[in-house]
N, C-alpha and C. Protein backbone atom coordinates (compact mmCIF):
# COMPACT_ATOMS: atom_id res chain seq x y z
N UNK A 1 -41.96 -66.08 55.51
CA UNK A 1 -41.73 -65.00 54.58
C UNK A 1 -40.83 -65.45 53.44
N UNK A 2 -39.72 -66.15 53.97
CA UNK A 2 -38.70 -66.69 52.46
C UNK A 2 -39.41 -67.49 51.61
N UNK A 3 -40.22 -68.19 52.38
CA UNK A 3 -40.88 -69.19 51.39
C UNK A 3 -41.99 -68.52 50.59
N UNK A 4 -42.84 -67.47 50.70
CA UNK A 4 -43.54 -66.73 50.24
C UNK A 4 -42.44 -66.23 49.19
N UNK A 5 -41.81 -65.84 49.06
CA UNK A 5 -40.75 -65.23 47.97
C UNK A 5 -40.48 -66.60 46.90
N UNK A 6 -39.35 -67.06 47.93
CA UNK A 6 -39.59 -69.00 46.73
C UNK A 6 -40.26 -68.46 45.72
N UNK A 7 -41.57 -68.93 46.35
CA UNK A 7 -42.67 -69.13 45.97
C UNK A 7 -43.31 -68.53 44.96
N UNK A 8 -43.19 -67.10 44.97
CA UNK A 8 -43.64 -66.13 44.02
C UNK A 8 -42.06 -66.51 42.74
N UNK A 9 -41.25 -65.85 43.26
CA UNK A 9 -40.09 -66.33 42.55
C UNK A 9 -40.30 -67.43 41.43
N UNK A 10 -40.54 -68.70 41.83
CA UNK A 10 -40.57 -70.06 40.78
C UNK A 10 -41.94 -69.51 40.01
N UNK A 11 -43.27 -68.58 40.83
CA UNK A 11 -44.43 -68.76 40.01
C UNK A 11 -44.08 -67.94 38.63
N UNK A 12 -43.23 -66.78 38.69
CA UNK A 12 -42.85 -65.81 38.04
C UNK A 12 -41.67 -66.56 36.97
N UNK A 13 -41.27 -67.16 37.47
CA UNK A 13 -40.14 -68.05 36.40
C UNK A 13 -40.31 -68.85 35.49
N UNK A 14 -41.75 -69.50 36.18
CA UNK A 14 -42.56 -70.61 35.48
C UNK A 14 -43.68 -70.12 34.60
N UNK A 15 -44.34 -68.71 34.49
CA UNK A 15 -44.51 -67.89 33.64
C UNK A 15 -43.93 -67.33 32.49
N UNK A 16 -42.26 -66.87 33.16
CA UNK A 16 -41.60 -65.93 32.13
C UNK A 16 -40.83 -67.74 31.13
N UNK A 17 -41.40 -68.64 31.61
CA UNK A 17 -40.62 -70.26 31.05
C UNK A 17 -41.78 -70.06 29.93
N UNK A 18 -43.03 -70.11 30.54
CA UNK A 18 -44.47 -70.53 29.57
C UNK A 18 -44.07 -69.23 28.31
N UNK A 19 -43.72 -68.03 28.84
CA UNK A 19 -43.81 -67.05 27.97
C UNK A 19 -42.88 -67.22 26.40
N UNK A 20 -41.69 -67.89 26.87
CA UNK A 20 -40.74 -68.43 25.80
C UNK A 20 -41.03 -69.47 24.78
N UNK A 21 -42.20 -70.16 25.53
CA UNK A 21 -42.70 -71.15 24.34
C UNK A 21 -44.04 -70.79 23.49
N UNK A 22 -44.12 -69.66 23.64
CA UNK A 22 -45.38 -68.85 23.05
C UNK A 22 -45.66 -69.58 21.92
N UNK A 23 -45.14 -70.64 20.93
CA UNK A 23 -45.99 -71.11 19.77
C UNK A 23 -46.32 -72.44 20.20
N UNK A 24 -46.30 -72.77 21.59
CA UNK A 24 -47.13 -74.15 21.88
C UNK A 24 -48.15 -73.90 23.09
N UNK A 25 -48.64 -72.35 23.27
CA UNK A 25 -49.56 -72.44 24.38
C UNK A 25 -50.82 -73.28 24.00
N UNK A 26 -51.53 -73.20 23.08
CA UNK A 26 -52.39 -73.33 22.81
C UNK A 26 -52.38 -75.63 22.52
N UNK A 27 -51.50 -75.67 22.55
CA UNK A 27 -51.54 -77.57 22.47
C UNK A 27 -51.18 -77.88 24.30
N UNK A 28 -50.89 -76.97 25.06
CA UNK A 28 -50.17 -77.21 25.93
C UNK A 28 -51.51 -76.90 27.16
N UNK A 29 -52.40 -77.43 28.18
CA UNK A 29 -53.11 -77.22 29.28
C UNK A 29 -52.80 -76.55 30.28
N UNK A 30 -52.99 -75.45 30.89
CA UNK A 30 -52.42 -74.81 31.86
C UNK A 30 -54.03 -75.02 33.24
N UNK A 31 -53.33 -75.21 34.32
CA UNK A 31 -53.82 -75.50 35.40
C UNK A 31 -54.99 -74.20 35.93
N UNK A 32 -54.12 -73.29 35.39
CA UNK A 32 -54.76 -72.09 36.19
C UNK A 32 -55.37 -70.84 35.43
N UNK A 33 -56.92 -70.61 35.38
CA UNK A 33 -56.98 -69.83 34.34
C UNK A 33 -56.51 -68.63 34.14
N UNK A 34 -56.18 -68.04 34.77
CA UNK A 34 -55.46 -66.55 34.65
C UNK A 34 -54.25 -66.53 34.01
N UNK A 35 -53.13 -67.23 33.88
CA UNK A 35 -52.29 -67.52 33.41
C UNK A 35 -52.32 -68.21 31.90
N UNK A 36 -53.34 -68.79 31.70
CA UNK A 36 -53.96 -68.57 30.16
C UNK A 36 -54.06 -67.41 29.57
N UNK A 37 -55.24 -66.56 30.87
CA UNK A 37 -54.83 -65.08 30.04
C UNK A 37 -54.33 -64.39 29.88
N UNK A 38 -53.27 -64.56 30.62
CA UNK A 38 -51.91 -64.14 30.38
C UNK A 38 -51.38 -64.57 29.30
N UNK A 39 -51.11 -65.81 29.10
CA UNK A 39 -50.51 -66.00 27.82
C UNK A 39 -51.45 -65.65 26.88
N UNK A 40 -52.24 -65.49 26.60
CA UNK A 40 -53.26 -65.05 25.35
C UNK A 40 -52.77 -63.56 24.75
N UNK A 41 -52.99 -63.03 26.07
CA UNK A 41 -52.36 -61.10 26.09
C UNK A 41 -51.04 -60.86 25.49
N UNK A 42 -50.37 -62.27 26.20
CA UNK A 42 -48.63 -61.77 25.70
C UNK A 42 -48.87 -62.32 24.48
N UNK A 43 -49.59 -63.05 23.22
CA UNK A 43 -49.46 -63.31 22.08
C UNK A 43 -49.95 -62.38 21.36
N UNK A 44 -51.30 -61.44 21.53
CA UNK A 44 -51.96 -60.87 21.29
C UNK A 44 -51.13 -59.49 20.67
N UNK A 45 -50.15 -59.27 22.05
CA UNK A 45 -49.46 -57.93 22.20
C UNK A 45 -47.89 -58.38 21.26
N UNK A 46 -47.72 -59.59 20.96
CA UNK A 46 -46.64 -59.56 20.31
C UNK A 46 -47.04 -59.44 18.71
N UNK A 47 -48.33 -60.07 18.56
CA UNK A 47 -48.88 -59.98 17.13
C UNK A 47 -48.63 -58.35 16.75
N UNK A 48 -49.25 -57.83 17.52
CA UNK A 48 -48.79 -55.71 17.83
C UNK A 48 -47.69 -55.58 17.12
N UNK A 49 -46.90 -56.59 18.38
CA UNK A 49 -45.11 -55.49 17.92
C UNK A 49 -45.32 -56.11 16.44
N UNK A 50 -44.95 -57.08 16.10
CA UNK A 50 -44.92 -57.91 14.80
C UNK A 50 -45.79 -57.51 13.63
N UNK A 51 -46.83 -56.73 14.15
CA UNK A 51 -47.78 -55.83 12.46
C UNK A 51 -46.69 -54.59 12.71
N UNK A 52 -46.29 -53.78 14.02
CA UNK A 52 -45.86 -52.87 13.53
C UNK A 52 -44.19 -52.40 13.10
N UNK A 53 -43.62 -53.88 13.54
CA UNK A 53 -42.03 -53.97 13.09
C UNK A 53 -41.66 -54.14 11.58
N UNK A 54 -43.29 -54.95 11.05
CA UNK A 54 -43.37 -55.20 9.20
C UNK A 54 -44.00 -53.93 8.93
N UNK A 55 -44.50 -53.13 9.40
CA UNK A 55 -44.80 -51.64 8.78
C UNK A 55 -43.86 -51.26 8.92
N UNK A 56 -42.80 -50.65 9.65
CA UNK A 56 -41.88 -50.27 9.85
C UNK A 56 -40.38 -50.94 8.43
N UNK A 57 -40.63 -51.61 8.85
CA UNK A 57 -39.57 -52.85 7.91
C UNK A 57 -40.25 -52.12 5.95
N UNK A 58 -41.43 -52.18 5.66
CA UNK A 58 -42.45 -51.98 4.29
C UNK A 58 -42.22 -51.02 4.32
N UNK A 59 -42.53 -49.10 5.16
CA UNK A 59 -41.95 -47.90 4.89
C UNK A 59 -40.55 -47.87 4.97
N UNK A 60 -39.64 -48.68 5.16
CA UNK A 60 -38.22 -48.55 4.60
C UNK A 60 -38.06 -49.33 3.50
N UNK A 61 -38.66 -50.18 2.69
CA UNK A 61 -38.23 -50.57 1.61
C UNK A 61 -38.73 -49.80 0.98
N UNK A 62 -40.11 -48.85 1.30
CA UNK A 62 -40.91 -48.30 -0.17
C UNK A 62 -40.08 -47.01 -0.22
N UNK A 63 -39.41 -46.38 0.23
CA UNK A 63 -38.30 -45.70 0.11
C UNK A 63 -37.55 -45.85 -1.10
N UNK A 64 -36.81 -46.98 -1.01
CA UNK A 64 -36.34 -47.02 -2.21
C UNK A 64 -37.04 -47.23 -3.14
N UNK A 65 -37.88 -48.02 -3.35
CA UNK A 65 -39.21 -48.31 -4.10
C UNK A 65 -39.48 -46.83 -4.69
N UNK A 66 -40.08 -45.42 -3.72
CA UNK A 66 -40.25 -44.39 -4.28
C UNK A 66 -39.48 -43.92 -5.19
N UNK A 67 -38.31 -43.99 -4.60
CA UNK A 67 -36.87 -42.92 -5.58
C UNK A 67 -36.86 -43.39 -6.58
N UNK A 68 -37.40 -44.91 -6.92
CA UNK A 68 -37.69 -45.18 -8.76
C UNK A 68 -38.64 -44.69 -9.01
N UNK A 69 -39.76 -45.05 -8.30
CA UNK A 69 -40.91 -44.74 -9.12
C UNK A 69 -40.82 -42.92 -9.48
N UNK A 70 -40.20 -42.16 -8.71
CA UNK A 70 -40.35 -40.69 -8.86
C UNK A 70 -38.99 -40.40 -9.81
N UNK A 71 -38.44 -41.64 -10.41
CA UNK A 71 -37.52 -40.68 -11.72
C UNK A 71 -38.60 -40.99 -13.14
N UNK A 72 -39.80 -41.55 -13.02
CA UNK A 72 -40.81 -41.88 -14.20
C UNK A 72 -41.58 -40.37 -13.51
N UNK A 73 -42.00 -39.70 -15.04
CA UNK A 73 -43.06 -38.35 -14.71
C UNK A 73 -44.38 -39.33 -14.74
N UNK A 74 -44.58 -40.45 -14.87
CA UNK A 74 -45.79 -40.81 -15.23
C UNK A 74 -46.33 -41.31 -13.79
N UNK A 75 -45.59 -41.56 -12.75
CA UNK A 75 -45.56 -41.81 -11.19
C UNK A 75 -45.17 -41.09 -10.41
N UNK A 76 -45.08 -40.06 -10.50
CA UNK A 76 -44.53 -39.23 -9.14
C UNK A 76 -45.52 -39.21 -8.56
N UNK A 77 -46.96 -38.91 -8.78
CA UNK A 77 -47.88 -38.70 -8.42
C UNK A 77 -48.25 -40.19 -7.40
N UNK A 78 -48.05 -41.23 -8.04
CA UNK A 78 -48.11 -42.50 -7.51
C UNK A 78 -47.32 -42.85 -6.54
N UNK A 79 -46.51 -42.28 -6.57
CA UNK A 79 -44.74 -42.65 -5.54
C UNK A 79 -44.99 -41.45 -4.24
N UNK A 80 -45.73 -40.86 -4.28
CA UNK A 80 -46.11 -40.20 -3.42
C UNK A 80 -47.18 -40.63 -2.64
N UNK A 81 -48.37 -40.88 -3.23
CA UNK A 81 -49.67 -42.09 -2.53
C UNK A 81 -49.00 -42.63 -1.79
N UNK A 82 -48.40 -43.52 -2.47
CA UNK A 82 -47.94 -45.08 -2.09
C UNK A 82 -46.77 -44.58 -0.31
N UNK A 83 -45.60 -43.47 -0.26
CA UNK A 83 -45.16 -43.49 0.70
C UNK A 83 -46.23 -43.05 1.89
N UNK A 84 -46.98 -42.31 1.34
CA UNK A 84 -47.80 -41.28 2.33
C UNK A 84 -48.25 -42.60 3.47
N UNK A 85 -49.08 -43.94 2.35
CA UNK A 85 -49.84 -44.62 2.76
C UNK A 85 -49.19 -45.68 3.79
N UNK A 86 -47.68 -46.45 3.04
CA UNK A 86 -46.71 -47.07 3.99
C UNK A 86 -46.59 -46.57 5.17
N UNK A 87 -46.61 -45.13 5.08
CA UNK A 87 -45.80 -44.43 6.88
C UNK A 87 -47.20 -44.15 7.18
N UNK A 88 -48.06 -44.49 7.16
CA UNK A 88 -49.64 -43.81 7.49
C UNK A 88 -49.70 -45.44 8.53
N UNK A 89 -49.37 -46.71 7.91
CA UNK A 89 -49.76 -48.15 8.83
C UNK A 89 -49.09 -47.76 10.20
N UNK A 90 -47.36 -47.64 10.30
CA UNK A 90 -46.96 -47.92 11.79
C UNK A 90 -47.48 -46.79 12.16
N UNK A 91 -47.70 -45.79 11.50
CA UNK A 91 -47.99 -44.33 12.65
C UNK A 91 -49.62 -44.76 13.49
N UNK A 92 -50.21 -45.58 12.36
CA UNK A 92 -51.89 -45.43 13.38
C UNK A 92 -51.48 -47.09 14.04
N UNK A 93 -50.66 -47.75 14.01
CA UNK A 93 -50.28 -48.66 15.08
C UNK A 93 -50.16 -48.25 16.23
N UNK A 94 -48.69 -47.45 15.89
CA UNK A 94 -48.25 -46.68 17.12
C UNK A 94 -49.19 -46.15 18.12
N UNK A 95 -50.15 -45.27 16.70
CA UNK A 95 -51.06 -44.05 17.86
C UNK A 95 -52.53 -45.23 19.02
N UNK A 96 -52.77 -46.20 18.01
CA UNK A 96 -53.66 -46.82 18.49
C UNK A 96 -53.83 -47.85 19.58
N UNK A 97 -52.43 -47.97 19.84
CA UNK A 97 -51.46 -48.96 20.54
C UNK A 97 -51.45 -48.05 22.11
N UNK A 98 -51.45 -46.48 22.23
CA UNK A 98 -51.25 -45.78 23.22
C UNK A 98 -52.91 -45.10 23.66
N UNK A 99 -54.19 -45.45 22.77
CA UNK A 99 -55.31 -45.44 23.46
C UNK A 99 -55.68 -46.64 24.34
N UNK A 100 -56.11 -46.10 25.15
CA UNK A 100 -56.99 -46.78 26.24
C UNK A 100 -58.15 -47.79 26.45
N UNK A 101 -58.98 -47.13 25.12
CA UNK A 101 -60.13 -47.45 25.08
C UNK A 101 -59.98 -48.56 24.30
N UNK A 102 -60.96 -49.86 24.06
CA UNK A 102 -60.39 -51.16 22.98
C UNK A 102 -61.57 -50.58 21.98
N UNK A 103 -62.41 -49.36 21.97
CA UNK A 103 -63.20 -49.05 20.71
C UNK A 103 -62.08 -48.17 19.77
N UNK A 104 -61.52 -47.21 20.61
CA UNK A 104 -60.26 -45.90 20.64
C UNK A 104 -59.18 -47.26 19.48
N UNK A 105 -58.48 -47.91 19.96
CA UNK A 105 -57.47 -48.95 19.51
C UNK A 105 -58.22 -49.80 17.84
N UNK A 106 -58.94 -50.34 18.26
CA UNK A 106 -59.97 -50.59 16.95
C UNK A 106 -59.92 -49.89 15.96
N UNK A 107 -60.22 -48.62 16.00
CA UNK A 107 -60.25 -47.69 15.07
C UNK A 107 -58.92 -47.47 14.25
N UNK A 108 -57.85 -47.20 15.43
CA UNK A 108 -56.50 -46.76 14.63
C UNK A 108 -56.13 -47.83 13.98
N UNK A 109 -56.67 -49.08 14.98
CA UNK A 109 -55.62 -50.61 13.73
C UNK A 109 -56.92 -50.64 12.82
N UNK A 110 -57.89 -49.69 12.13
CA UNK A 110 -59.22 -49.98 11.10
C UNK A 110 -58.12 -48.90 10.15
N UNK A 111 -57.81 -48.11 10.84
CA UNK A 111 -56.99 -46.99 10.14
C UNK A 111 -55.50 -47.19 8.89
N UNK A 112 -55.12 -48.20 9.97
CA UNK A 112 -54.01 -49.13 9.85
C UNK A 112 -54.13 -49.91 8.77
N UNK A 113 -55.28 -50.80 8.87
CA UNK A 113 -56.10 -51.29 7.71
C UNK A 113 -56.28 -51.16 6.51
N UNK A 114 -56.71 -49.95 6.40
CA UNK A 114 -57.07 -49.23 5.22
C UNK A 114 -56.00 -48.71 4.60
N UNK A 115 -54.71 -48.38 5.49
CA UNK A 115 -53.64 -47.70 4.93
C UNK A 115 -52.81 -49.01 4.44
N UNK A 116 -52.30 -50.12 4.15
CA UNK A 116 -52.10 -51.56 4.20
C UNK A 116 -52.70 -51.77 2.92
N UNK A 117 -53.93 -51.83 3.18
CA UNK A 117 -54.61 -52.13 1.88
C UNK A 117 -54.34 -51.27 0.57
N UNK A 118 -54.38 -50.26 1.13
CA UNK A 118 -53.80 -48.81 -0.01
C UNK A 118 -52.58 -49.44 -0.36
N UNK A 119 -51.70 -49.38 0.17
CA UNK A 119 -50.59 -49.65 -0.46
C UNK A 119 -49.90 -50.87 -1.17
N UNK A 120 -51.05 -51.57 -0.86
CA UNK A 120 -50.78 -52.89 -1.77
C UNK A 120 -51.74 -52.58 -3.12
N UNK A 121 -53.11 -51.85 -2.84
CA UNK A 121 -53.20 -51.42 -4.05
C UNK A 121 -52.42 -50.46 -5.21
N UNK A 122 -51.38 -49.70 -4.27
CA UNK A 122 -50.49 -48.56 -5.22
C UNK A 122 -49.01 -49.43 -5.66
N UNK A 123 -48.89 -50.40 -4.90
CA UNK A 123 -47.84 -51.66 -5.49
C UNK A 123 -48.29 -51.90 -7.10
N UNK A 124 -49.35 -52.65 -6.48
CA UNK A 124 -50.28 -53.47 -8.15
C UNK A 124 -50.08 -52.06 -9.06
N UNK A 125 -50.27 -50.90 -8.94
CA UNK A 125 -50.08 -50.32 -9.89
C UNK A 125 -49.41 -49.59 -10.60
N UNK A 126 -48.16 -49.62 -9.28
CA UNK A 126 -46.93 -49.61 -9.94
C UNK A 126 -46.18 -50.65 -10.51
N UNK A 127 -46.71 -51.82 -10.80
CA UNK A 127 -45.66 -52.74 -11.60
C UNK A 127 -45.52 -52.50 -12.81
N UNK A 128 -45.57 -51.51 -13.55
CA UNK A 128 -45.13 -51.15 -14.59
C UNK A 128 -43.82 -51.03 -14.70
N UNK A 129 -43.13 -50.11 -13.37
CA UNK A 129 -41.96 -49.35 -13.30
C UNK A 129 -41.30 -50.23 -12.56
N UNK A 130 -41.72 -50.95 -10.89
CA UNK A 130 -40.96 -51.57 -10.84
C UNK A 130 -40.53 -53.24 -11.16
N UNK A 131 -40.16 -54.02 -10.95
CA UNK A 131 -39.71 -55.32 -11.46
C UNK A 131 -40.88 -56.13 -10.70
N UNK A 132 -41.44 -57.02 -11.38
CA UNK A 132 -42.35 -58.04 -11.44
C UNK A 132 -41.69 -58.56 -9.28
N UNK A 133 -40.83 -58.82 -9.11
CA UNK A 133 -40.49 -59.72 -8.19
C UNK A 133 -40.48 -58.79 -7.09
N UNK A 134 -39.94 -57.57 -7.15
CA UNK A 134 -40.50 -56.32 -6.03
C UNK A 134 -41.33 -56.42 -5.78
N UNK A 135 -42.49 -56.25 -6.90
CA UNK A 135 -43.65 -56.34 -6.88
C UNK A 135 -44.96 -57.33 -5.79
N UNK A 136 -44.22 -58.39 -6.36
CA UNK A 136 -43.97 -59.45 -5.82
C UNK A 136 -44.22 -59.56 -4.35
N UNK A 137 -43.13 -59.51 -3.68
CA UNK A 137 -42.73 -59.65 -2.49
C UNK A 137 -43.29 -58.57 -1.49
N UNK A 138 -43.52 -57.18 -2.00
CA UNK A 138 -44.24 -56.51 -1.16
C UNK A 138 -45.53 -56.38 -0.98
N UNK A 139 -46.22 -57.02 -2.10
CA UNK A 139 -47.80 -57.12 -2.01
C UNK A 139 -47.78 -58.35 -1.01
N UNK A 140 -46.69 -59.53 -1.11
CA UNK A 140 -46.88 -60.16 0.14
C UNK A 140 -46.41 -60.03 1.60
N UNK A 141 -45.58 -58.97 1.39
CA UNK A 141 -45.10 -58.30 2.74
C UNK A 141 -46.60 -57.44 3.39
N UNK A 142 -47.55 -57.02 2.84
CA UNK A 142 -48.52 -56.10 3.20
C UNK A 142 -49.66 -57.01 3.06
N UNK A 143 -49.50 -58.15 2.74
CA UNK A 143 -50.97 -59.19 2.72
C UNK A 143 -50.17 -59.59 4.07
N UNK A 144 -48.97 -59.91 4.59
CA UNK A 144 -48.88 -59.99 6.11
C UNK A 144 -49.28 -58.98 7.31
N UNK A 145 -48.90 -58.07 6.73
CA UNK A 145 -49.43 -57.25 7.81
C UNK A 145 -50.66 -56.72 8.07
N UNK A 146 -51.77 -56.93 6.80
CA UNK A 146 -52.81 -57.00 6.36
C UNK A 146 -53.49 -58.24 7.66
N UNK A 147 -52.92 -59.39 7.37
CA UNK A 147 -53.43 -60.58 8.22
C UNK A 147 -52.90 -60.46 9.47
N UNK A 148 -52.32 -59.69 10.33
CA UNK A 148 -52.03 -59.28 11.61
C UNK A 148 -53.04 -58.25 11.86
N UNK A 149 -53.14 -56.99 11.05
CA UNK A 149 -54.13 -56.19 11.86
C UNK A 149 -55.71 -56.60 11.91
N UNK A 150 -55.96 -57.58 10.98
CA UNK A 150 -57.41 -58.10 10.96
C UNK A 150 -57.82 -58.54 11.87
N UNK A 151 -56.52 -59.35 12.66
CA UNK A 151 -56.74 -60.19 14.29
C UNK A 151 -56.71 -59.20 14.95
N UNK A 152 -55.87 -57.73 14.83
CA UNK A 152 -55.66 -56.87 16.17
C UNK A 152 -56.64 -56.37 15.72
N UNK A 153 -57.80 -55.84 15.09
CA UNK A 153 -59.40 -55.40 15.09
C UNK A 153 -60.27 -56.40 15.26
N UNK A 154 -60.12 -57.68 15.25
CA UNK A 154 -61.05 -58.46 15.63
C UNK A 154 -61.03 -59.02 17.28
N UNK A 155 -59.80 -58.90 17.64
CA UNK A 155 -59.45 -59.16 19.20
C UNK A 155 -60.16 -57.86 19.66
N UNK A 156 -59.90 -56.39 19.55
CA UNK A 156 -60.35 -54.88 20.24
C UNK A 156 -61.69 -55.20 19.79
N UNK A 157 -62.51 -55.51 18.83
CA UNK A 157 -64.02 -55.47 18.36
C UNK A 157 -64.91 -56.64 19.11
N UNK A 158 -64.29 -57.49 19.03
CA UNK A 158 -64.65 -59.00 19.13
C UNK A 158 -65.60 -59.47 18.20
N UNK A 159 -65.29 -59.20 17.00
CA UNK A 159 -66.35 -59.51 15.93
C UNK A 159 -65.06 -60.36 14.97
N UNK A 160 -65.19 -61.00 14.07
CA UNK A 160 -64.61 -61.65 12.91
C UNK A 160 -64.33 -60.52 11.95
N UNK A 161 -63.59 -60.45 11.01
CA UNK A 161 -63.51 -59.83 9.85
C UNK A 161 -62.74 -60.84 8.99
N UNK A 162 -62.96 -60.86 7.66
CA UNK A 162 -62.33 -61.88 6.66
C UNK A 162 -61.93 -61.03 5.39
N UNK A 163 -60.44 -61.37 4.95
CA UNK A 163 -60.55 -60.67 3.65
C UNK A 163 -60.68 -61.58 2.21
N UNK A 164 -61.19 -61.69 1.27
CA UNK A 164 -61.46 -62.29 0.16
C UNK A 164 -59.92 -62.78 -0.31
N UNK A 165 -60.15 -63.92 -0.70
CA UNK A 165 -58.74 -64.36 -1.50
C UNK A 165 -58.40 -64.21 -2.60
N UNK A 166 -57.22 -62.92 -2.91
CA UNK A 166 -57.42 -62.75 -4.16
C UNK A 166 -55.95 -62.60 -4.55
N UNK A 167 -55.61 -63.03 -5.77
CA UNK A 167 -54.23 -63.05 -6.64
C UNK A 167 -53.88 -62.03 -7.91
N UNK A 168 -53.13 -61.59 -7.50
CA UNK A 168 -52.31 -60.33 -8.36
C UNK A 168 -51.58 -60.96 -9.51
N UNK A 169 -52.43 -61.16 -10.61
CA UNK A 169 -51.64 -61.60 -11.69
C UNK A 169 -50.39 -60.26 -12.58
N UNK A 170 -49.41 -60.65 -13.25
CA UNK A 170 -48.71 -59.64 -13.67
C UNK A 170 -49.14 -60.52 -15.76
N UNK A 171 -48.70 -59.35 -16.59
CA UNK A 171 -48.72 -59.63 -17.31
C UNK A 171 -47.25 -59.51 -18.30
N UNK A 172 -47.08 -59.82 -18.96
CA UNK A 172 -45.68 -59.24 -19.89
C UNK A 172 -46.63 -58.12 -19.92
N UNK A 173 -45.05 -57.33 -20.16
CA UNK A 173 -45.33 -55.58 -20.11
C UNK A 173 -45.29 -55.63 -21.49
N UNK A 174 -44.91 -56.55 -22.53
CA UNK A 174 -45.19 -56.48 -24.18
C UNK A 174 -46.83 -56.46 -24.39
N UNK A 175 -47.84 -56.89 -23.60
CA UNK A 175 -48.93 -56.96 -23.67
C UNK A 175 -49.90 -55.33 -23.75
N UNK A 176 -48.87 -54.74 -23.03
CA UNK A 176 -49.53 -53.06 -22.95
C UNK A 176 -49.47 -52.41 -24.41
């Protein structure tokens, strides 16, 4: 019986060991296949937390982001999209994260998707108001989280999805 414990004990240690090196499973051979899929799941499910800690992280910057854009009358209308759409990603994370079904989950991170994409489109069109480098940085904060939920709908679907490569040029605002 003790040794049955050992035993489980080191297998469980030597798991929660593999689990810590999560960015070399894949160079690294594991003996036993289940424990592959294990580690696959625990990367899978951290990609999760990690789309929905940068949604989370993107609806608190566009916060402030809003409170400029809504002292221009020419954006309130825009500064409103744009939050609706930020807090629209972690909420269908969240919700999609607590279905069951991997068609059910699909959907909310398609949801997720679309709301991501929105808001990198209401970025681009607020760079009028805010500064080129805001700008900046959050269209690439949401092309990350953009490239996390594509894997968490293509893992629940098992189909590929690809998004086109495309670059957000800014112009001098003397050009308008």
């Amino acid at each position: 019986m003790l040794e049955s414990i050992i035993e489980i004990t080191y297998h469980v240690s030597s798991i929660t060991y593999q689990a810590s090196r999560i960015n070399q499973v894949y160079t690294w051979i594991m003996a036993n296949g289940q424990e592959r899929f294990l580690m696959r799941s625990q990367m899978i499910c951290c990609g999760k937390v990690q789309a929905y800690r940068l949604a989370l992280f993107a609806a608190d910057l566009g916060w402030s982001d809003v409170t400029i854009l809504m002292s221009d009358k020419r954006t309130v209308a825009l500064s409103d999209q744009l939050y609706r759409a930020l807090g629209s990603i972690s909420a269908n994370i969240a919700e999609g994260y607590s279905r069951e079904s991997q068609k059910d989950m699909a959907r909310y991170y398609e949801y997720a998707l679309g709301s991501a994409r929105e808001s990198r489109d209401w970025y681009y069109k607020a760079r009028h108001i805010l500064s080129d480098t805001v700008m900046a940085e959050r269209v690439q904060l949401l092309t990350q989280i953009i490239r996390l939920l594509m894997t968490m709908v293509q893992h629940q679907r098992g189909r590929f999805i690809k998004e086109e490569p495309e670059t957000y040029e800014v112009n001098d605002k003397t050009d308008l």
